[in-house]
Protein backbone atom coordinates (compact mmCIF):
# COMPACT_ATOMS: atom_id res chain seq x y z
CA UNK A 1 -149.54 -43.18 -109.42
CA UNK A 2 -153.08 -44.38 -109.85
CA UNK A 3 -155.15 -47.38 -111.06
CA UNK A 4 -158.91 -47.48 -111.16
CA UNK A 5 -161.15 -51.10 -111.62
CA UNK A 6 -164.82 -51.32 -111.20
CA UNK A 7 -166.72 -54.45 -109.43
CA UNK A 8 -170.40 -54.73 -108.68
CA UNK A 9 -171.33 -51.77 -106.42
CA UNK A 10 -168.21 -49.82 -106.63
CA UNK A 11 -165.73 -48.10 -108.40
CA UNK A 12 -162.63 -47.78 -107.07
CA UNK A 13 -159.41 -45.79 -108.15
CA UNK A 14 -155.82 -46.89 -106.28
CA UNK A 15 -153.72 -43.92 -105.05
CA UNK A 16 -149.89 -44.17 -104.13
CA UNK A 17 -148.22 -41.16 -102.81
CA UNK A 18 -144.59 -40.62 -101.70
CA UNK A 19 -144.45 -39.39 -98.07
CA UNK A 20 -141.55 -38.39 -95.95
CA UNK A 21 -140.57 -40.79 -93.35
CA UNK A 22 -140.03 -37.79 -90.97
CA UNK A 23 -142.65 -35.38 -92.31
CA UNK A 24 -140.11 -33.06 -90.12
CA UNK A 25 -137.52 -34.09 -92.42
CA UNK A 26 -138.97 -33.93 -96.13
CA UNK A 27 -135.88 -33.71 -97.45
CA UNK A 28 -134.49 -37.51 -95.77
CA UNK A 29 -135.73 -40.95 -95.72
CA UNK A 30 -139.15 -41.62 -97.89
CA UNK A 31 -141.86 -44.28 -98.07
CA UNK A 32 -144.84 -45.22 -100.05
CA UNK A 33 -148.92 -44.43 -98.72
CA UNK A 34 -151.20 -46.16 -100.05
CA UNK A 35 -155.43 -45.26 -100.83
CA UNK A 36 -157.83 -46.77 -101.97
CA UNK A 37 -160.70 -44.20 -103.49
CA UNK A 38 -164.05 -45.75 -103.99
CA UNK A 39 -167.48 -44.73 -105.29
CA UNK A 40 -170.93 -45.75 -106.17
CA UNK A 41 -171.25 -46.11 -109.70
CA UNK A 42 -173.77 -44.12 -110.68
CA UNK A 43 -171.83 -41.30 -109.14
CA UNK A 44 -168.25 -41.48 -110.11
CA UNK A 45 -168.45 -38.45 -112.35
CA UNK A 46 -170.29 -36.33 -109.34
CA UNK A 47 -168.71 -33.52 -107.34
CA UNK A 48 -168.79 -35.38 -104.15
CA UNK A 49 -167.99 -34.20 -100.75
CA UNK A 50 -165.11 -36.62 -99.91
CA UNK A 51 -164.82 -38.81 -96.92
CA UNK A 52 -161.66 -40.65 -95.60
CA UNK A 53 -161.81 -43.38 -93.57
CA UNK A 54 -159.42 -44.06 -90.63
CA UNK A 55 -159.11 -47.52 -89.81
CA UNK A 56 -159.30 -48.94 -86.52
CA UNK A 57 -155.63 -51.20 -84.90
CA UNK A 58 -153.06 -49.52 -84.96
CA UNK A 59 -151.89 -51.36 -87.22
CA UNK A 60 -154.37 -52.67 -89.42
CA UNK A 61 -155.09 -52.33 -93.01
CA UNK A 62 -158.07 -50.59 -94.43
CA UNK A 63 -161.01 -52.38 -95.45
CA UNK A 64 -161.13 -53.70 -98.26
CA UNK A 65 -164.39 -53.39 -100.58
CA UNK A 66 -167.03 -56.19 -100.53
CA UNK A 67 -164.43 -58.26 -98.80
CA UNK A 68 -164.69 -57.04 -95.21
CA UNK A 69 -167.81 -56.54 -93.39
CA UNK A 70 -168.82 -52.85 -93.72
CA UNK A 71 -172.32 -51.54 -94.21
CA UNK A 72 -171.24 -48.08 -93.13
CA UNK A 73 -169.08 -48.34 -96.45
CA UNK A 74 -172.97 -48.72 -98.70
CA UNK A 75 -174.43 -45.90 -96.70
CA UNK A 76 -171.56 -43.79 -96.75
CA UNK A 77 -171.06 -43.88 -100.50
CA UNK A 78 -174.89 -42.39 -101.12
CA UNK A 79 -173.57 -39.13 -100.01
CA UNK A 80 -169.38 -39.34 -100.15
CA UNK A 81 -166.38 -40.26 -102.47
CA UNK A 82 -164.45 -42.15 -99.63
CA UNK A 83 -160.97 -42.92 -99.66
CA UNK A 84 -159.70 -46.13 -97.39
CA UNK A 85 -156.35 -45.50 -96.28
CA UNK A 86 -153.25 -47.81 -95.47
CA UNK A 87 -151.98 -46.41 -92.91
CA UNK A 88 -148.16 -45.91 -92.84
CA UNK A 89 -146.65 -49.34 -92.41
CA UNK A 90 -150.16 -51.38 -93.13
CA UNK A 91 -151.03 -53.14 -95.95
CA UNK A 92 -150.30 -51.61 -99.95
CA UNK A 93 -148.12 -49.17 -97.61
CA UNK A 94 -144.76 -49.54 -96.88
CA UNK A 95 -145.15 -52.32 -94.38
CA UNK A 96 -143.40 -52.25 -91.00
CA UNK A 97 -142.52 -55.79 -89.68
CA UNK A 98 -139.76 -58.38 -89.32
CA UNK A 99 -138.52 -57.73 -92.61
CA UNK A 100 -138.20 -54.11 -93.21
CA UNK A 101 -137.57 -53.20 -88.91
CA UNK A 102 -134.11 -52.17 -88.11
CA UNK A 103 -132.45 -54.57 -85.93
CA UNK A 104 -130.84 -52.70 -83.31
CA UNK A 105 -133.07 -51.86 -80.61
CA UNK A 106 -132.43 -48.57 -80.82
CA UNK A 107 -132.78 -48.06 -84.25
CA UNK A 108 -136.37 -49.43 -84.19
CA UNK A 109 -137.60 -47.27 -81.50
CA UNK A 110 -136.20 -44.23 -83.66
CA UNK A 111 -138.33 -45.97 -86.91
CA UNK A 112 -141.40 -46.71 -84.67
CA UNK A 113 -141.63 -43.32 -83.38
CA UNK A 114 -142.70 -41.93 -87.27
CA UNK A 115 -145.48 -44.54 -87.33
CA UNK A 116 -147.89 -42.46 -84.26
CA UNK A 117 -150.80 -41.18 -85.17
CA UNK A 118 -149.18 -37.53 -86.04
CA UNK A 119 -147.61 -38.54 -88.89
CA UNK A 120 -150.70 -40.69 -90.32
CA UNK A 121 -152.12 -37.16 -89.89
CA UNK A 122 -149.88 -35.71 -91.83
CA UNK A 123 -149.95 -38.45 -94.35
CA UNK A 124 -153.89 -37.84 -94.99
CA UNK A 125 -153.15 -34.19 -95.77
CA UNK A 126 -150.72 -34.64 -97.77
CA UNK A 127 -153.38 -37.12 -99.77
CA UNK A 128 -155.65 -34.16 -99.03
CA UNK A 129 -153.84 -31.51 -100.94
CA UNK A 130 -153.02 -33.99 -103.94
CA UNK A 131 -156.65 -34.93 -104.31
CA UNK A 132 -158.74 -31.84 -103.88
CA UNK A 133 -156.15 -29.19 -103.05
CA UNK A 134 -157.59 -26.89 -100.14
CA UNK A 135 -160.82 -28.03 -99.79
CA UNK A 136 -161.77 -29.72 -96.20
CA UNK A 137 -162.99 -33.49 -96.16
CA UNK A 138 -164.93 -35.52 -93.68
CA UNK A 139 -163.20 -37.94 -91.60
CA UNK A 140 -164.31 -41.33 -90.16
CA UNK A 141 -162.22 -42.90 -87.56
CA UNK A 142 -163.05 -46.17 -85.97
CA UNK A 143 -161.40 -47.45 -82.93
CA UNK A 144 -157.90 -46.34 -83.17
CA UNK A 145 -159.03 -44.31 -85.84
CA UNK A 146 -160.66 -42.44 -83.59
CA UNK A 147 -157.77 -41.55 -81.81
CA UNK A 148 -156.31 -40.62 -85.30
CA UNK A 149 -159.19 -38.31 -86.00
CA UNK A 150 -159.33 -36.42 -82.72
CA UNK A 151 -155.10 -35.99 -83.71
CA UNK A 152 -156.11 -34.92 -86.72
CA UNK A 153 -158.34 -31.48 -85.03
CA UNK A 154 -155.37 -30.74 -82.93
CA UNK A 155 -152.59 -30.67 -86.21
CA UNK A 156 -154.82 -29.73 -88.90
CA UNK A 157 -158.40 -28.59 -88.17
CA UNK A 158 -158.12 -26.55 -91.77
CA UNK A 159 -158.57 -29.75 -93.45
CA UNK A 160 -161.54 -30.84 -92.15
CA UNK A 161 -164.95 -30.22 -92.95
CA UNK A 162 -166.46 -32.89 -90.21
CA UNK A 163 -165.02 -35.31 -88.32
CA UNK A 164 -167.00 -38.93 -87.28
CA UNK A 165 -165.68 -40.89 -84.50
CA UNK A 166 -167.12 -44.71 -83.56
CA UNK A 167 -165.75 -46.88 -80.60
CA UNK A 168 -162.17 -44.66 -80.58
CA UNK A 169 -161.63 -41.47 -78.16
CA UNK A 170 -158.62 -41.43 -76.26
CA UNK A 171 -158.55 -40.05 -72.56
CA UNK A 172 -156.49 -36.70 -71.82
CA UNK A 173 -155.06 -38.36 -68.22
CA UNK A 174 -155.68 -42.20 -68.05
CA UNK A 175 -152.64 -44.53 -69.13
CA UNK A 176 -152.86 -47.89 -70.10
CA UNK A 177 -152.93 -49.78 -66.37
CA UNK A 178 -156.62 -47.69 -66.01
CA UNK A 179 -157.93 -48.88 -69.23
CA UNK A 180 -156.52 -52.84 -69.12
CA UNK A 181 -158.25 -52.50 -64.95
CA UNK A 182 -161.58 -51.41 -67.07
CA UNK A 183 -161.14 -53.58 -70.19
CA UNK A 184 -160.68 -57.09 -68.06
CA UNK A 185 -164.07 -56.55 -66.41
CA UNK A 186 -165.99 -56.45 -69.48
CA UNK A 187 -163.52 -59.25 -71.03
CA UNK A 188 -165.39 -61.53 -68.41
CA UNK A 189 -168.97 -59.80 -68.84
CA UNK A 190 -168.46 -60.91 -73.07
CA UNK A 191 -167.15 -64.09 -71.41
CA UNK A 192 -169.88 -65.02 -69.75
CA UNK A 193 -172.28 -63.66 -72.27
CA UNK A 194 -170.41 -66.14 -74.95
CA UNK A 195 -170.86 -69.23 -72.29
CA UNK A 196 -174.60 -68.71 -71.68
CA UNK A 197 -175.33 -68.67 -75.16
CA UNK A 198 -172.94 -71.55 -75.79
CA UNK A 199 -173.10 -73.81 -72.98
CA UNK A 200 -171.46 -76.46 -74.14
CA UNK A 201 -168.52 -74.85 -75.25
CA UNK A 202 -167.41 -74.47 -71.56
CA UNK A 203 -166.26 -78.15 -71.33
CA UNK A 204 -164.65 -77.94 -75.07
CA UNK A 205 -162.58 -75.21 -74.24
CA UNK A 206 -161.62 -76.59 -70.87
CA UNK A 207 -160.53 -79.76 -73.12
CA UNK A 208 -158.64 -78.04 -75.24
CA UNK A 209 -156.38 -76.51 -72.35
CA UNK A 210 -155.98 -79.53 -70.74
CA UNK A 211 -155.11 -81.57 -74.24
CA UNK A 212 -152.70 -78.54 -75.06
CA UNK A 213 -150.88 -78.54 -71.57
CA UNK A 214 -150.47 -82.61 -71.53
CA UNK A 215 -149.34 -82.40 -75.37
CA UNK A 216 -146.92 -81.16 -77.97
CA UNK A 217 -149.58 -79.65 -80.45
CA UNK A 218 -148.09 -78.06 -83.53
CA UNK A 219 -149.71 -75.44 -85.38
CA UNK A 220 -149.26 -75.39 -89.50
CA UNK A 221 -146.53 -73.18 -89.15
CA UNK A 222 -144.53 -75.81 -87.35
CA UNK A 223 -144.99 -73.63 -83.72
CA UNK A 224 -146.66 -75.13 -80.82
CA UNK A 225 -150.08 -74.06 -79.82
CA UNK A 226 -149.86 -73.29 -76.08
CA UNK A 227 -153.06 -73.06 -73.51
CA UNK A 228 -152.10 -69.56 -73.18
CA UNK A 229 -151.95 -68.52 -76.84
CA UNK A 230 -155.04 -70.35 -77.38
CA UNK A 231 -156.43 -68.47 -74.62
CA UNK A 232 -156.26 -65.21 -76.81
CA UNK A 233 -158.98 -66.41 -78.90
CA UNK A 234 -161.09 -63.96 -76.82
CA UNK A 235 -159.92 -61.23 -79.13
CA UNK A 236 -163.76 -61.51 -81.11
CA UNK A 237 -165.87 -61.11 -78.52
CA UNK A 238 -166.10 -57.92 -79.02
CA UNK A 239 -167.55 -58.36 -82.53
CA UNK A 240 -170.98 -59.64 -83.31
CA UNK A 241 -170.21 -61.48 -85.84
CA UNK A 242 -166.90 -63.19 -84.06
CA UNK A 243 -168.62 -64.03 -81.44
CA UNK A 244 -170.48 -66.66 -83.00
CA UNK A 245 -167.58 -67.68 -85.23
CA UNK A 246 -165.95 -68.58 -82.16
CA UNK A 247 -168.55 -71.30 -81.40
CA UNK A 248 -168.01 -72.86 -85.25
CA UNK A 249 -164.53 -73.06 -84.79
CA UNK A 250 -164.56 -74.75 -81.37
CA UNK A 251 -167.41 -77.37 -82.85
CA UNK A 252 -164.82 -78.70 -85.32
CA UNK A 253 -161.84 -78.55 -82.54
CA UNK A 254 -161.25 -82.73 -81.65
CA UNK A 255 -161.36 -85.21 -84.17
CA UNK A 256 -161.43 -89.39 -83.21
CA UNK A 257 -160.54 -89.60 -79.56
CA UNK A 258 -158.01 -86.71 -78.01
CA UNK A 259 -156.49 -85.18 -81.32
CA UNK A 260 -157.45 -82.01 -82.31
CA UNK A 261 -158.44 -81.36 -86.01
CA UNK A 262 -156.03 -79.89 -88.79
CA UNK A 263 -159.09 -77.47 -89.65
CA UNK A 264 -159.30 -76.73 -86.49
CA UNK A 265 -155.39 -75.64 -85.83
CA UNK A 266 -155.13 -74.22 -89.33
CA UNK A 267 -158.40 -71.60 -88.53
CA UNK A 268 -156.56 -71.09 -85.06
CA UNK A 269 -152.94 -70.10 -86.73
CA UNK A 270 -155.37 -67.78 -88.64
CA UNK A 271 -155.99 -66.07 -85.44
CA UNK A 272 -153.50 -66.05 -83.33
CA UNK A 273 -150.61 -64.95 -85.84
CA UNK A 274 -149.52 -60.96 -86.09
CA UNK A 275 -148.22 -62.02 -89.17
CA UNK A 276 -150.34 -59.71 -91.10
CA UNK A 277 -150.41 -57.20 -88.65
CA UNK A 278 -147.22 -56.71 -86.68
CA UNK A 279 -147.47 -53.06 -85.72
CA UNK A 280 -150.78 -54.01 -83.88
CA UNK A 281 -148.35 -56.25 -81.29
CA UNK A 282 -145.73 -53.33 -81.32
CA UNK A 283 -147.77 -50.41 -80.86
CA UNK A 284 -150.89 -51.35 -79.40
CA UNK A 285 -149.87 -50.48 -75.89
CA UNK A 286 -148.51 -47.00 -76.75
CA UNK A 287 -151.81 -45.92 -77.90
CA UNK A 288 -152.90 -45.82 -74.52
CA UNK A 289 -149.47 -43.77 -72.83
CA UNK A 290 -149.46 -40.54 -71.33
CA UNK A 291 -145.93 -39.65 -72.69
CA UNK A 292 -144.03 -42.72 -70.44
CA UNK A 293 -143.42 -46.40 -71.39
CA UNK A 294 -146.63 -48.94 -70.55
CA UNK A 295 -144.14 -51.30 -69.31
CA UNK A 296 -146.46 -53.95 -70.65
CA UNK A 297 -149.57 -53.27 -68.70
CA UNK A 298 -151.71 -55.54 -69.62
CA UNK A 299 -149.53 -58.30 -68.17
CA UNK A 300 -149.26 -56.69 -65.23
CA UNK A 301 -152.83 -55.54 -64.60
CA UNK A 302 -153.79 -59.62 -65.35
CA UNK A 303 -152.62 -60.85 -62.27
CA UNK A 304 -155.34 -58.76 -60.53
CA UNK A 305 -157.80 -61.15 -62.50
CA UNK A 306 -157.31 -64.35 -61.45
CA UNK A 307 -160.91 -65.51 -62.99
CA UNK A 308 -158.42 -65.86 -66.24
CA UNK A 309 -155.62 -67.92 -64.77
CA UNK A 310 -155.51 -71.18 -66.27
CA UNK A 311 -153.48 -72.90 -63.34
CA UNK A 312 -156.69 -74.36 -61.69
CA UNK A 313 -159.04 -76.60 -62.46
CA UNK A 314 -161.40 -73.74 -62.89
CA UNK A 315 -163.42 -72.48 -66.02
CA UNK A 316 -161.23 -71.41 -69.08
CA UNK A 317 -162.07 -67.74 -69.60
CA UNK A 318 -160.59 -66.16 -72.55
CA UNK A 319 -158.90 -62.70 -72.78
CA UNK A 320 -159.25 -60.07 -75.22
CA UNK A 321 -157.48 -57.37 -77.20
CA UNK A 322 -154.32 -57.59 -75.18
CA UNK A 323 -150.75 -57.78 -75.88
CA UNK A 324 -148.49 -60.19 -73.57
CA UNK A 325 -144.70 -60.38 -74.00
CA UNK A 326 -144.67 -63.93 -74.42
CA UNK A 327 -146.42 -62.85 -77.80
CA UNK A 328 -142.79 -62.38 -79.19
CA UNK A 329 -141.39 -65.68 -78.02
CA UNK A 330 -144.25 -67.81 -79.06
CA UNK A 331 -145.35 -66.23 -82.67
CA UNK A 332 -142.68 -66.37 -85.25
CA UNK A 333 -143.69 -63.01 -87.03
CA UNK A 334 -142.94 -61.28 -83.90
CA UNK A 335 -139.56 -63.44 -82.89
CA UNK A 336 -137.62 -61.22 -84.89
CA UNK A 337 -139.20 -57.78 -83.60
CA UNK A 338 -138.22 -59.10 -79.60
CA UNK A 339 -134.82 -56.44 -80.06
CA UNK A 340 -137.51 -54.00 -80.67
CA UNK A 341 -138.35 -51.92 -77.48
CA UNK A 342 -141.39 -53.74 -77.32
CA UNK A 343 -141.85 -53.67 -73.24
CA UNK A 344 -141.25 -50.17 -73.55
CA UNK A 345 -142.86 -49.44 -76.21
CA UNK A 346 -142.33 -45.47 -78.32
CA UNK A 347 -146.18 -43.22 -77.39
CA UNK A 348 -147.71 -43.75 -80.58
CA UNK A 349 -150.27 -40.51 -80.12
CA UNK A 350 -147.79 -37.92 -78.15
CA UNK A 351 -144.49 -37.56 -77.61
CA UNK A 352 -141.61 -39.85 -76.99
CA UNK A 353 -140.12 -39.93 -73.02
CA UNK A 354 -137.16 -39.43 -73.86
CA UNK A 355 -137.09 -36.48 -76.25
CA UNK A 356 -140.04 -34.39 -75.06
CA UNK A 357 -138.65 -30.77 -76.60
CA UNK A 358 -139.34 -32.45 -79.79
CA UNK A 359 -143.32 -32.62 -79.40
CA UNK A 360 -145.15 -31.23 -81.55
CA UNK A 361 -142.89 -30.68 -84.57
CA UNK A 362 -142.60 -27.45 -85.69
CA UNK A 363 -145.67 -26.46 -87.80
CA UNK A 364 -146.30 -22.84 -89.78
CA UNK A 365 -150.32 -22.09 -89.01
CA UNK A 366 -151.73 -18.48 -89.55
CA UNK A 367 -152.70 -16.56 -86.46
CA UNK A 368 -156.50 -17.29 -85.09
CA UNK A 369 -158.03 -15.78 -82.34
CA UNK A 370 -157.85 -17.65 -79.17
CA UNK A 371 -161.95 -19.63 -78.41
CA UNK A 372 -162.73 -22.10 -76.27
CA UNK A 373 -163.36 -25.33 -78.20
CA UNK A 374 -166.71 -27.54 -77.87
CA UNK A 375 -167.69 -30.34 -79.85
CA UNK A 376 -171.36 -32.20 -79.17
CA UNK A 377 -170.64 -35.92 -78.79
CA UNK A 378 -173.52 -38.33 -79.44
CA UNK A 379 -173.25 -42.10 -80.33
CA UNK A 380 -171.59 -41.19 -83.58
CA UNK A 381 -169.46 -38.12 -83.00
CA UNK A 382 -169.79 -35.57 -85.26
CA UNK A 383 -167.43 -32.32 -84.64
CA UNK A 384 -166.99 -28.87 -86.43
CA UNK A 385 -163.53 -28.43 -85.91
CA UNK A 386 -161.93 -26.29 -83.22
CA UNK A 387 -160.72 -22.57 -84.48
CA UNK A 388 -157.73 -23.33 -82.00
CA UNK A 389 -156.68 -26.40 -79.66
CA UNK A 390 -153.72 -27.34 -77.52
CA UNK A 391 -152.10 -30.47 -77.95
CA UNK A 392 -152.03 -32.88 -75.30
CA UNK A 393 -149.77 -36.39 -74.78
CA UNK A 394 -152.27 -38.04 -76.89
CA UNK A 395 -152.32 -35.22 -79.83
CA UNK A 396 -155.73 -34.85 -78.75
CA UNK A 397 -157.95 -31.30 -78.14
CA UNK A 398 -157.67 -30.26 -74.38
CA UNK A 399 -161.08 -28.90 -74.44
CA UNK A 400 -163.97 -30.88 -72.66
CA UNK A 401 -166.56 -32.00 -74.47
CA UNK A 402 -170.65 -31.31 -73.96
CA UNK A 403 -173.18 -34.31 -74.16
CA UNK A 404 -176.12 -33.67 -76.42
């Protein structure tokens, strides 16, 4: 099924594909994938290379055109027809959340298993093969995308013609305690960066804490804003343009004497709720696994930070992109996914624990002669991809890379 409409500076064409649920079952369970083709206008009746974009999360839709920030989206459509996928479970996909989840445990870690980055692989060439049959594409992956795209040259190298990774490579050996014990350092470097460009905002947010721990503060969705949830307003730093955002929402934070603003708590529901993005809360850890559970490591690793307690008297320092298991007692888009095996959560890039014989699926691939694989990294990656690999935990190339 497809749709097309046109809006100043693109043309885009909507493409829904039936996928397997298992793609090593096609015969059982099916769901819906969702892409979004755009082009420049000028150029929608060219013979384009084609470009598909892997979005960062996991669990986060595709940008959107003109909506979301995205210059790379202008630049890339002078040379590309790109296609912006959903990723299984994410937005015009079938979703995964609260409503569609099974509700025994059990039965969710089976469903959550055929949402890794393997099977979004397998997803894009099945897109691949509808769209332009054998021909290769490019691929961009940002962030977790990245981890998607270096999947994608272990499972399918065939399909690709180049491959462009920003911000996302995952590590062949570290697990998710190594990167949480590198991540909270620079949480506190983009901390302090925020503070000595914003001052002021040191004794606002230090307000804020102490108003939310004294009071019962409700947020629009009836929940109560905690010091720790507000806490995870760090999540921007990262992000140019959230960084300052940060500042114009904490300007607008008390109204009158001690009451904090409706604008203000309705622009910090917008942030703190998973609502729109539950597989980021359920997943996010896995990414990071080495084939075993992460036992929520980034809860554990925080207690060798105490800079971000907020049971002194101390400055407030916000965390980042982290995912706490209070998350699913304080948010009510994630209350219902608790049964889920959350603090254990399934390896989203390699194999389950518990079923390792089953990694990777059985795939038919012609015979190739056996070469050593080397890709040249620079601050965009661009790869040719390998004649052969071996597949790692993460479903990512064994082969070490060369610096240009």
């Amino acid at each position: 099924m497809q749709s097309a409409f046109r809006r100043p500076g693109f043309v885009c064409t909507d493409h829904v594909l039936e996928a397997p649920l298992d793609h090593a079952d096609p015969s059982g369970p099916t769901i819906e994938i969702y892409a979004r083709e755009v082009v420049a206008p000028d150029r929608e009746d060219d013979d384009l290379p084609w470009l598909l974009f892997l979005q960062g999360g996991p669990g986060h839709r595709a940008t959107r055109p003109g909506a979301d920030p995205g210059a790379w989206l202008k630049r890339a459509l002078q040379e590309y027809r790109v296609l912006l996928l959903d990723q299984r479970g994410t937005g015009r996909s079938t979703p995964a959340n609260r409503q569609t989840l099974p509700a025994a445990p059990a039965d969710a870690a089976a469903y959550l298993r055929h949402f890794r980055a393997d099977s979004i692989v397998r997803d894009a060439e099945l897109l691949r093969r509808h769209l332009i049959g054998d021909r290769p594409w490019s691929v961009l992956g940002q962030s977790f995308g990245g981890f998607c795209a270096v999947t994608y040259l272990s499972l399918a190298p065939e399909g690709l013609r180049e491959v462009f990774i920003t911000g996302g490579l995952p590590s062949l050996t570290a697990g998710a305690d190594e990167v949480y014990r590198a991540a909270y350092p620079r949480v506190l470097a983009a901390n302090e960066r925020y503070f000595e460009r914003y001052p002021g905002d040191q004794d606002v947010v230090r307000r804020i804490v102490d108003h939310l721990r004294e009071h019962d503060v409700r947020l629009p969705d009836g929940e109560r804003l905690t010091a720790r949830r507000f806490q995870t307003l760090g999540h921007g730093l990262g992000n140019s343009v959230l960084f300052d955002n940060l500042h114009y929402l904490l300007e607008e934070a008390f109204i009158g004497r001690g009451q904090l603003s409706d604008a203000f708590l309705h622009k910090v529901h917008a942030s703190v709720s998973y609502a729109s993005q539950p597989l980021y809360a359920l997943l996010h850890e896995a990414i990071y696994c080495q084939g075993t559970a992460s036992r929520w490591a980034a809860q554990r690793v925080l207690d060798e930070f105490p800079q971000f307690s907020l049971d002194n008297d101390g400055p407030v320092r916000f965390v980042g992109e982290m995912i706490y298991p209070w998350f699913f007692e304080e948010d009510p888009a994630l209350r219902p996914c608790a049964s889920a095996p959350t603090c254990s959560p399934p390896t989203t890039n390699g194999p389950p624990s518990t079923t390792p014989a089953a990694w990777p699926p059985t795939r038919s691939r012609p015979s190739r002669p056996s070469t050593t694989t080397t890709c040249t990294w620079t601050a965009t990656t661009r790869c040719r991809p390998p004649t052969r690999s071996r597949v790692c935990a993460h479903g990512s190339p064994t082969s070490t890379p060369t610096t240009a």
